[in-house]
PDB file of N, CA and C in Angstrom:
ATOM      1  N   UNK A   1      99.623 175.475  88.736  1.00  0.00           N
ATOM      2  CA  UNK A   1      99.679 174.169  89.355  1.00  0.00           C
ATOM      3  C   UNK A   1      99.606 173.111  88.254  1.00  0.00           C
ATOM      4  N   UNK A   2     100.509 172.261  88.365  1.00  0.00           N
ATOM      5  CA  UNK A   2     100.681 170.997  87.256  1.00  0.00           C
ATOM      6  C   UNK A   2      99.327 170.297  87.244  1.00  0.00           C
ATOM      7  N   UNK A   3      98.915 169.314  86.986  1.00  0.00           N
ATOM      8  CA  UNK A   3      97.616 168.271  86.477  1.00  0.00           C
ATOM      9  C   UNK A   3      98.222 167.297  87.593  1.00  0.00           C
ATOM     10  N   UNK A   4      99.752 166.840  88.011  1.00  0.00           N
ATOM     11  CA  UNK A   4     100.025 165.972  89.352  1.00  0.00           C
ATOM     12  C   UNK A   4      99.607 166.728  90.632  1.00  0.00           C
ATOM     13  N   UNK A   5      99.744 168.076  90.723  1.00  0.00           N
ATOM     14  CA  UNK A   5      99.746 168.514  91.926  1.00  0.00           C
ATOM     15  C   UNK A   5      98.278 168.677  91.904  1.00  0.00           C
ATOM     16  N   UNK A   6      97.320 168.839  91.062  1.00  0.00           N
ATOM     17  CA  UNK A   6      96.040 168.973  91.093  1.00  0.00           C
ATOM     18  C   UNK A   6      95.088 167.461  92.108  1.00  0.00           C
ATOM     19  N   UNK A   7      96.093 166.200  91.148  1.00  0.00           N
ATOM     20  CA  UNK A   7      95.305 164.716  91.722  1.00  0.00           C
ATOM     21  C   UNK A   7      96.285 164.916  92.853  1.00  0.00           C
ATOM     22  N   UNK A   8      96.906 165.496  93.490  1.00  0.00           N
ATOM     23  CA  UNK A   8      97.710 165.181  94.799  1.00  0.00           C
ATOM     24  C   UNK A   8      96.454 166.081  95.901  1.00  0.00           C
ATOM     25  N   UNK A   9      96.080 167.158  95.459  1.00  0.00           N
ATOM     26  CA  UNK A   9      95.518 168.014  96.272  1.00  0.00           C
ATOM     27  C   UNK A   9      93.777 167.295  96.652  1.00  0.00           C
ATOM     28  N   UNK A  10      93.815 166.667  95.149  1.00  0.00           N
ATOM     29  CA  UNK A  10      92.398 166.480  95.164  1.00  0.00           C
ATOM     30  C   UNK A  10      92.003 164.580  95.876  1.00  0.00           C
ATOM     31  N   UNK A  11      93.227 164.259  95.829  1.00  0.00           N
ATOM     32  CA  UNK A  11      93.081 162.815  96.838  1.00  0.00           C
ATOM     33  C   UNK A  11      93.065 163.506  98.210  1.00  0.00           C
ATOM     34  N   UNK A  12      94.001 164.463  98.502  1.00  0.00           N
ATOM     35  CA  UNK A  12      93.828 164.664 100.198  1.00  0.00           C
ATOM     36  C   UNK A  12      92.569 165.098 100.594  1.00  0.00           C
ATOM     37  N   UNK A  13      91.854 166.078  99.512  1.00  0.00           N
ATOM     38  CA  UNK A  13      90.341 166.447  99.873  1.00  0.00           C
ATOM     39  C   UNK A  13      89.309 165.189 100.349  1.00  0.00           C
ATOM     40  N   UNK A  14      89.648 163.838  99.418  1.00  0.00           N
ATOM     41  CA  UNK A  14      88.635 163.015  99.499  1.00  0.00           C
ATOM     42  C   UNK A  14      88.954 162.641 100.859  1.00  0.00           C
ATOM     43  N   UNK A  15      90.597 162.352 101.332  1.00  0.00           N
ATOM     44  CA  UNK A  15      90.867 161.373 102.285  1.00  0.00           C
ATOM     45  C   UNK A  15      90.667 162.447 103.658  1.00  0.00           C
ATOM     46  N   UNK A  16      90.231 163.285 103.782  1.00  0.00           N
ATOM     47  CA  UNK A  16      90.461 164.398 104.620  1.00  0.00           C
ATOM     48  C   UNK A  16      88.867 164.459 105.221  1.00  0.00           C
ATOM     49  N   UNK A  17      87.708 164.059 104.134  1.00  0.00           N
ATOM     50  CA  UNK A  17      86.397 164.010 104.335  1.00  0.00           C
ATOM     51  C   UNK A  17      86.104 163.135 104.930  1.00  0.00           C
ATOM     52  N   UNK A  18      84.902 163.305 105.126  1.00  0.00           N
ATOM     53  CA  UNK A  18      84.187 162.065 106.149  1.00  0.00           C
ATOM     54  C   UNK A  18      84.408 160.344 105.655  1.00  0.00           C
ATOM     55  N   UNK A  19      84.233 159.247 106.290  1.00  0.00           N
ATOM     56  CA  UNK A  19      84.663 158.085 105.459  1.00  0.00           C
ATOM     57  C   UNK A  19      83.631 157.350 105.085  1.00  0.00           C
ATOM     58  N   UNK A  20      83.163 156.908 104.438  1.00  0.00           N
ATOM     59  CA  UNK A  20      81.878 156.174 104.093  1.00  0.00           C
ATOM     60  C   UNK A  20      82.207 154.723 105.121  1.00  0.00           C
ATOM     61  N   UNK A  21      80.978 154.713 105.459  1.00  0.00           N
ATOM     62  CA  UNK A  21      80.348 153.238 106.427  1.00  0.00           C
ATOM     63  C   UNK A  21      81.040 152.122 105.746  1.00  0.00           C
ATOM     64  N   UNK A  22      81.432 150.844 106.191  1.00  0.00           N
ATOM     65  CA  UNK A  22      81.796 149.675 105.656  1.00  0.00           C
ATOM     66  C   UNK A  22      81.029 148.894 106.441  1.00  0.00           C
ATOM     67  N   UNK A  23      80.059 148.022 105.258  1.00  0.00           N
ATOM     68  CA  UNK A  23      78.876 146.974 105.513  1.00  0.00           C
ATOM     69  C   UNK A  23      80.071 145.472 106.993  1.00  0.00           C
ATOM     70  N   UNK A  24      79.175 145.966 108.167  1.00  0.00           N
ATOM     71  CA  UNK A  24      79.591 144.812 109.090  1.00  0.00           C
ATOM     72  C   UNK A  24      80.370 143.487 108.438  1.00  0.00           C
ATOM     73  N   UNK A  25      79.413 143.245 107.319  1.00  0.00           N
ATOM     74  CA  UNK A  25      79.864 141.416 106.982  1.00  0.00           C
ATOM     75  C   UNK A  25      80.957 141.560 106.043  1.00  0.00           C
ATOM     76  N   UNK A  26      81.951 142.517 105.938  1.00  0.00           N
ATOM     77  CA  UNK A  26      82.770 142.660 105.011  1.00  0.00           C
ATOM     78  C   UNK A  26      83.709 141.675 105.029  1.00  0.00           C
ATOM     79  N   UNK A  27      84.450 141.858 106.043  1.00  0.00           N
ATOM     80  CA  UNK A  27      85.289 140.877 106.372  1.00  0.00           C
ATOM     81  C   UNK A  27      85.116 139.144 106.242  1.00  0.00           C
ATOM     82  N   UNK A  28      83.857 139.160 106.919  1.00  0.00           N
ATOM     83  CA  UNK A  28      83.406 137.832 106.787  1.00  0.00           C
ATOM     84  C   UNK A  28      83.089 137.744 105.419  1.00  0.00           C
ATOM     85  N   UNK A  29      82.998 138.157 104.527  1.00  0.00           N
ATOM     86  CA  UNK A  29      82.432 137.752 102.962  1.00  0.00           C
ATOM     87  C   UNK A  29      84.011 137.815 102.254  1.00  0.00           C
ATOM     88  N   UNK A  30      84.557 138.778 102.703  1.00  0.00           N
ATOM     89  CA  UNK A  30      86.443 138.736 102.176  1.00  0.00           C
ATOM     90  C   UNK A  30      86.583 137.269 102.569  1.00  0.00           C
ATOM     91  N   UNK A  31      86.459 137.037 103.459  1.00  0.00           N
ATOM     92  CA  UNK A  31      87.567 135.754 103.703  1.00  0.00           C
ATOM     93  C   UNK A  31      86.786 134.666 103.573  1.00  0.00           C
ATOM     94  N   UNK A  32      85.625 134.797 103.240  1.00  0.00           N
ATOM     95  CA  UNK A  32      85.042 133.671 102.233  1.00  0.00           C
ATOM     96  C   UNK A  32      85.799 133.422 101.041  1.00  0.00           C
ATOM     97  N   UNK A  33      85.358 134.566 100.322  1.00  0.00           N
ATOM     98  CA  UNK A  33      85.473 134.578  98.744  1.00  0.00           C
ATOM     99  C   UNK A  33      87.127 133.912  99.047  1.00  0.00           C
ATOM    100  N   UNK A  34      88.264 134.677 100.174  1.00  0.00           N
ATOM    101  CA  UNK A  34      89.443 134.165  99.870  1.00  0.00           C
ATOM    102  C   UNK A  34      89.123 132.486 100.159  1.00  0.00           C
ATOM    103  N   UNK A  35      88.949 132.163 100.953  1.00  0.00           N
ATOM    104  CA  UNK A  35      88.784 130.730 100.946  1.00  0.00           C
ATOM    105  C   UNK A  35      88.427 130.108  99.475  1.00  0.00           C
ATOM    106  N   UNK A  36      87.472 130.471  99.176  1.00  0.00           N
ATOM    107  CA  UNK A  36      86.749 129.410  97.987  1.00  0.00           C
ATOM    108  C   UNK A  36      88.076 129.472  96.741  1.00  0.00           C
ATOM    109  N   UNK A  37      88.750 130.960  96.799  1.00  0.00           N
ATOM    110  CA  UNK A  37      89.899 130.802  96.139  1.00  0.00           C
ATOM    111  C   UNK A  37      90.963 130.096  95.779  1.00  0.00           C
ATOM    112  N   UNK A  38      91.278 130.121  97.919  1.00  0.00           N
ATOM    113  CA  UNK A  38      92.331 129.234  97.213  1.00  0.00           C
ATOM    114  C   UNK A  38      91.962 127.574  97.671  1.00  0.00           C
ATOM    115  N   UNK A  39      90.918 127.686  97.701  1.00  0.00           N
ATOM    116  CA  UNK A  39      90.463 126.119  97.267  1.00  0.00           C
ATOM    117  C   UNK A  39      90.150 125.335  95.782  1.00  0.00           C
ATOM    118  N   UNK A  40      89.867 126.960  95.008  1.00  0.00           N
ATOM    119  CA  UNK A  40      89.686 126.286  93.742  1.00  0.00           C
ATOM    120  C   UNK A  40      90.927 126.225  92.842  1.00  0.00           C
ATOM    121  N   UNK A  41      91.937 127.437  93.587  1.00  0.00           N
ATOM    122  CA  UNK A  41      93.439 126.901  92.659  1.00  0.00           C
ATOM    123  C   UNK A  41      94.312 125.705  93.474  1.00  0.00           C
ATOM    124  N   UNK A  42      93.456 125.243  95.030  1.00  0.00           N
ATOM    125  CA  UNK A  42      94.324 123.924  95.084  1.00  0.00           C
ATOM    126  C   UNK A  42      93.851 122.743  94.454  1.00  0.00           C
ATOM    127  N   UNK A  43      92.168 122.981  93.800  1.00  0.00           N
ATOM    128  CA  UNK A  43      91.817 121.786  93.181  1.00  0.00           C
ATOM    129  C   UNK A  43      92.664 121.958  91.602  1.00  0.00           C
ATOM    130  N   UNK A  44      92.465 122.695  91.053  1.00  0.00           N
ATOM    131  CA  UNK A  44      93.052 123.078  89.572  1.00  0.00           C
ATOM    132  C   UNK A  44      94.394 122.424  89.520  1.00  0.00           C
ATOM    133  N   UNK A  45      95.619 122.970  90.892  1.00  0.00           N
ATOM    134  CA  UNK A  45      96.597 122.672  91.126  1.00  0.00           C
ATOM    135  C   UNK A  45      96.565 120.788  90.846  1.00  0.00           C
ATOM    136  N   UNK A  46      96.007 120.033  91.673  1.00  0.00           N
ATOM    137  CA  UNK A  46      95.731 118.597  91.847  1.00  0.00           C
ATOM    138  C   UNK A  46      95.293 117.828  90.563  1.00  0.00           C
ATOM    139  N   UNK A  47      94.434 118.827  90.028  1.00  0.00           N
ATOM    140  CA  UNK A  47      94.167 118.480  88.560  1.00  0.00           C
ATOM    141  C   UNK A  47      95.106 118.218  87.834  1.00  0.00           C
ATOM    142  N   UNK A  48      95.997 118.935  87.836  1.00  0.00           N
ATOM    143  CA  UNK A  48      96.994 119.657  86.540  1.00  0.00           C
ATOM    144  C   UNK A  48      97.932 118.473  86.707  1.00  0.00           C
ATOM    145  N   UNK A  49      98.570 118.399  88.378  1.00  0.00           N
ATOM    146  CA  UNK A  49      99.598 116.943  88.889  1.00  0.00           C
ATOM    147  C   UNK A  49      98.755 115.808  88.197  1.00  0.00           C
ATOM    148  N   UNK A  50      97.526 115.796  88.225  1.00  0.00           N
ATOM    149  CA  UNK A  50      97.474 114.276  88.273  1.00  0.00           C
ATOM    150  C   UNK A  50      97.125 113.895  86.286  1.00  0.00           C
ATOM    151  N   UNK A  51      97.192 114.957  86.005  1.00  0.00           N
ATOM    152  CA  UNK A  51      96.964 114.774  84.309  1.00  0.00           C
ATOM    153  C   UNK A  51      98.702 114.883  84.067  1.00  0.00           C
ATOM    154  N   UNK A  52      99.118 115.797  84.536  1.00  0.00           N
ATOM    155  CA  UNK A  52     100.398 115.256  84.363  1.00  0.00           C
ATOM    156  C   UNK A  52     101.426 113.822  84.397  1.00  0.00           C
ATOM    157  N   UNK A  53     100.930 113.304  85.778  1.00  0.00           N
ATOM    158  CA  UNK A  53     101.359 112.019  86.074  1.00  0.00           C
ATOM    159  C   UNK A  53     100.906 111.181  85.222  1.00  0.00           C
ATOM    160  N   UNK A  54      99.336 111.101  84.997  1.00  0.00           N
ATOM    161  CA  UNK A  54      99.012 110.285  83.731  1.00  0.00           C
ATOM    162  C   UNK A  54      99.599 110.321  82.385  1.00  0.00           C
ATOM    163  N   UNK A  55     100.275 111.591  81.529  1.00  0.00           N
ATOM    164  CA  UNK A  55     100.741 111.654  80.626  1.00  0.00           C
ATOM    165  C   UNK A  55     102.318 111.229  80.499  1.00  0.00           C
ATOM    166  N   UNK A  56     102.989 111.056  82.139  1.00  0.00           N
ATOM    167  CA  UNK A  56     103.970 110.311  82.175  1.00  0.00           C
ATOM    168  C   UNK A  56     104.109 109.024  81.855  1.00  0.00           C
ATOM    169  N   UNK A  57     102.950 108.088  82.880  1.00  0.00           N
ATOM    170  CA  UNK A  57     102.616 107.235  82.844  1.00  0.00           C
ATOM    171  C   UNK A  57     102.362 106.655  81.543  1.00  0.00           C
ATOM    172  N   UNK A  58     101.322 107.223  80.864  1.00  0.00           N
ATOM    173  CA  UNK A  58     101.263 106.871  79.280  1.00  0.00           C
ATOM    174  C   UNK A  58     102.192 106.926  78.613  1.00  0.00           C
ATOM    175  N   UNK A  59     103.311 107.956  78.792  1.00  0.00           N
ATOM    176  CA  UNK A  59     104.455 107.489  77.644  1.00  0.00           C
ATOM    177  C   UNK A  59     105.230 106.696  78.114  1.00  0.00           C
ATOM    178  N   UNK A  60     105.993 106.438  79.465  1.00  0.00           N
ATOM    179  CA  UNK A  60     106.225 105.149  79.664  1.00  0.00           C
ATOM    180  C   UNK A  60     105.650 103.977  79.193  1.00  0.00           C
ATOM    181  N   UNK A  61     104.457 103.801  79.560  1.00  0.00           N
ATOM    182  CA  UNK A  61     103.777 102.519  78.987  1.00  0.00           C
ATOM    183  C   UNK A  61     104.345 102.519  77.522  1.00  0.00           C
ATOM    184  N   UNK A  62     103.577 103.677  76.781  1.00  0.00           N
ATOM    185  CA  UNK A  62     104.222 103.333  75.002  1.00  0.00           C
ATOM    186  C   UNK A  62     105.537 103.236  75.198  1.00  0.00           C
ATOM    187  N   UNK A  63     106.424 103.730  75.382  1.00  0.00           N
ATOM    188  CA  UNK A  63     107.692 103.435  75.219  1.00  0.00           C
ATOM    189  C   UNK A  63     108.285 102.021  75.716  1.00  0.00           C
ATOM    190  N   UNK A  64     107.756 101.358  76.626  1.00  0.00           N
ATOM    191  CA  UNK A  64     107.990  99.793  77.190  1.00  0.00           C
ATOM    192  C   UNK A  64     107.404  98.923  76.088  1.00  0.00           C
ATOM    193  N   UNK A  65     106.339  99.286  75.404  1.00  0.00           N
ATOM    194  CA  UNK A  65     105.753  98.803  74.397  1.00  0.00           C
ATOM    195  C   UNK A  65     106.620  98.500  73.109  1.00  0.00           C
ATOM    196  N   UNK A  66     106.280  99.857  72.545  1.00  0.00           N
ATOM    197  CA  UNK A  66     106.870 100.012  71.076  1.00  0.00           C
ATOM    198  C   UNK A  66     108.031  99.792  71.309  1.00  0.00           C
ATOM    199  N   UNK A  67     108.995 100.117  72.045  1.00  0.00           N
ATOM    200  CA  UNK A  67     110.811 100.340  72.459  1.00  0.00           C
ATOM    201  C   UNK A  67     111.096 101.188  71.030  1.00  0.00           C
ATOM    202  N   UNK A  68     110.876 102.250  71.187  1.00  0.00           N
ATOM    203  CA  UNK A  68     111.324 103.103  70.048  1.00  0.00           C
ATOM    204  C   UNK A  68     112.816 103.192  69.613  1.00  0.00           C
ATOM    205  N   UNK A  69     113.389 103.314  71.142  1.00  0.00           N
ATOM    206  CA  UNK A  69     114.767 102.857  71.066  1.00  0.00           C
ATOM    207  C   UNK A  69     115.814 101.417  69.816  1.00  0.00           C
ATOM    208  N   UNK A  70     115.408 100.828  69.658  1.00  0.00           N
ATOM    209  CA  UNK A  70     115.377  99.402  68.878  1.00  0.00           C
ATOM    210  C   UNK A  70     115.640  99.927  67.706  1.00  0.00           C
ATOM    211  N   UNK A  71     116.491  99.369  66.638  1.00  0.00           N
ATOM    212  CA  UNK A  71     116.673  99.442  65.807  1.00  0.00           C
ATOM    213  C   UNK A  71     115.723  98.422  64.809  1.00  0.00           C
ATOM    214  N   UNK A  72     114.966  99.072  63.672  1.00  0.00           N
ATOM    215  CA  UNK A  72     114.208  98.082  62.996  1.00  0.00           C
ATOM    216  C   UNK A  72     114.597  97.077  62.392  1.00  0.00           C
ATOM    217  N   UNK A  73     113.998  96.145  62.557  1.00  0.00           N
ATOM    218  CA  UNK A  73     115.178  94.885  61.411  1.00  0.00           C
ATOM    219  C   UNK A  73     114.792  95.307  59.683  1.00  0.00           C
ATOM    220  N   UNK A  74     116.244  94.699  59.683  1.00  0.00           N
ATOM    221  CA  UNK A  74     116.653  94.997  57.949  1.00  0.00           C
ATOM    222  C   UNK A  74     115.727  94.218  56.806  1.00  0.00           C
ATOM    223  N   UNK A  75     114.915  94.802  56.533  1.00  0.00           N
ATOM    224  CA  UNK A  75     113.566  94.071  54.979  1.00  0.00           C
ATOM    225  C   UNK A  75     114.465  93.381  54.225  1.00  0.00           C
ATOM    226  N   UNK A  76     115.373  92.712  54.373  1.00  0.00           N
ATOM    227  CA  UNK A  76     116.128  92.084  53.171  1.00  0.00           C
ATOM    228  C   UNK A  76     115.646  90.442  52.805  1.00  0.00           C
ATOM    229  N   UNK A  77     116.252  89.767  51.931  1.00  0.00           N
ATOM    230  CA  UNK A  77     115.665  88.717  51.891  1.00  0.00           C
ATOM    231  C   UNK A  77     116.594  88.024  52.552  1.00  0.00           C
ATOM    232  N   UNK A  78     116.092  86.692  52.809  1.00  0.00           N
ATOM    233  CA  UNK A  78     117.200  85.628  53.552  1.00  0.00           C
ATOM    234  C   UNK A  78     118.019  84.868  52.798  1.00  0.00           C
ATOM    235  N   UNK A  79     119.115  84.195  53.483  1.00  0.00           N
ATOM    236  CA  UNK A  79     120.060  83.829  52.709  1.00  0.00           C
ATOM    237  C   UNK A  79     119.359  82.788  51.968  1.00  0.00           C
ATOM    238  N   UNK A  80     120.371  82.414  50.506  1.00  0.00           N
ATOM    239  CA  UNK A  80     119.411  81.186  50.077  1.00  0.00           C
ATOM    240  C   UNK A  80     120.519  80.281  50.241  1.00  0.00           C
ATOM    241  N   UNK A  81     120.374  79.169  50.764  1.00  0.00           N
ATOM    242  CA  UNK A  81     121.096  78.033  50.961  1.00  0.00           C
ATOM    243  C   UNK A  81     121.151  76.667  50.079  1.00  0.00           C
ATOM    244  N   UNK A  82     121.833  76.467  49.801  1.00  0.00           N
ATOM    245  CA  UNK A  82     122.019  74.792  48.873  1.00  0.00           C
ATOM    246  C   UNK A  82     121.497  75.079  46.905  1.00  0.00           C
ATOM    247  N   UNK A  83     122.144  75.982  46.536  1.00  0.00           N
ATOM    248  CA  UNK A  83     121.931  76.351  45.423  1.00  0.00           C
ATOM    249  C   UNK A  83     122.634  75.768  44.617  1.00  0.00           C
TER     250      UNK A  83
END
């Protein structure tokens, strides 16, 4: 007998035996824990949007600011007139 047919034989033994008790409040403590879950990845979620939006927001602002876009003016000197 292979080492697969061994864990094949030896899961049906377990599942074939008696079943161990499951504590009454199971369910009710499952669907707690799921709750608090996905409450804490919809806060994380809300987090994440609203740091996002702010980092939009902030580069807009700099960019209305600075106008990166713009070409710098030319350091040259000015004309000299009446020489």
């Amino acid at each position: 007998m292979s080492g697969t047919g061994r864990k094949v034989d030896e899961v049906r033994r377990m599942l074939e035996g008696p079943h161990p008790q499951v504590p009454a409040e199971l369910a009710a403590r499952a669907a707690e824990r799921g709750g608090r879950l996905l409450r804490r990845r919809r806060i994380l979620r809300r987090v994440w949007l609203l740091t996002a939006a702010a980092a939009v927001v902030a580069f807009t602002v700099w960019a209305v600011v600075v106008q990166p876009w713009q070409v710098p003016p030319a350091e040259t000197t000015p004309p000299l007139n009446g020489w």
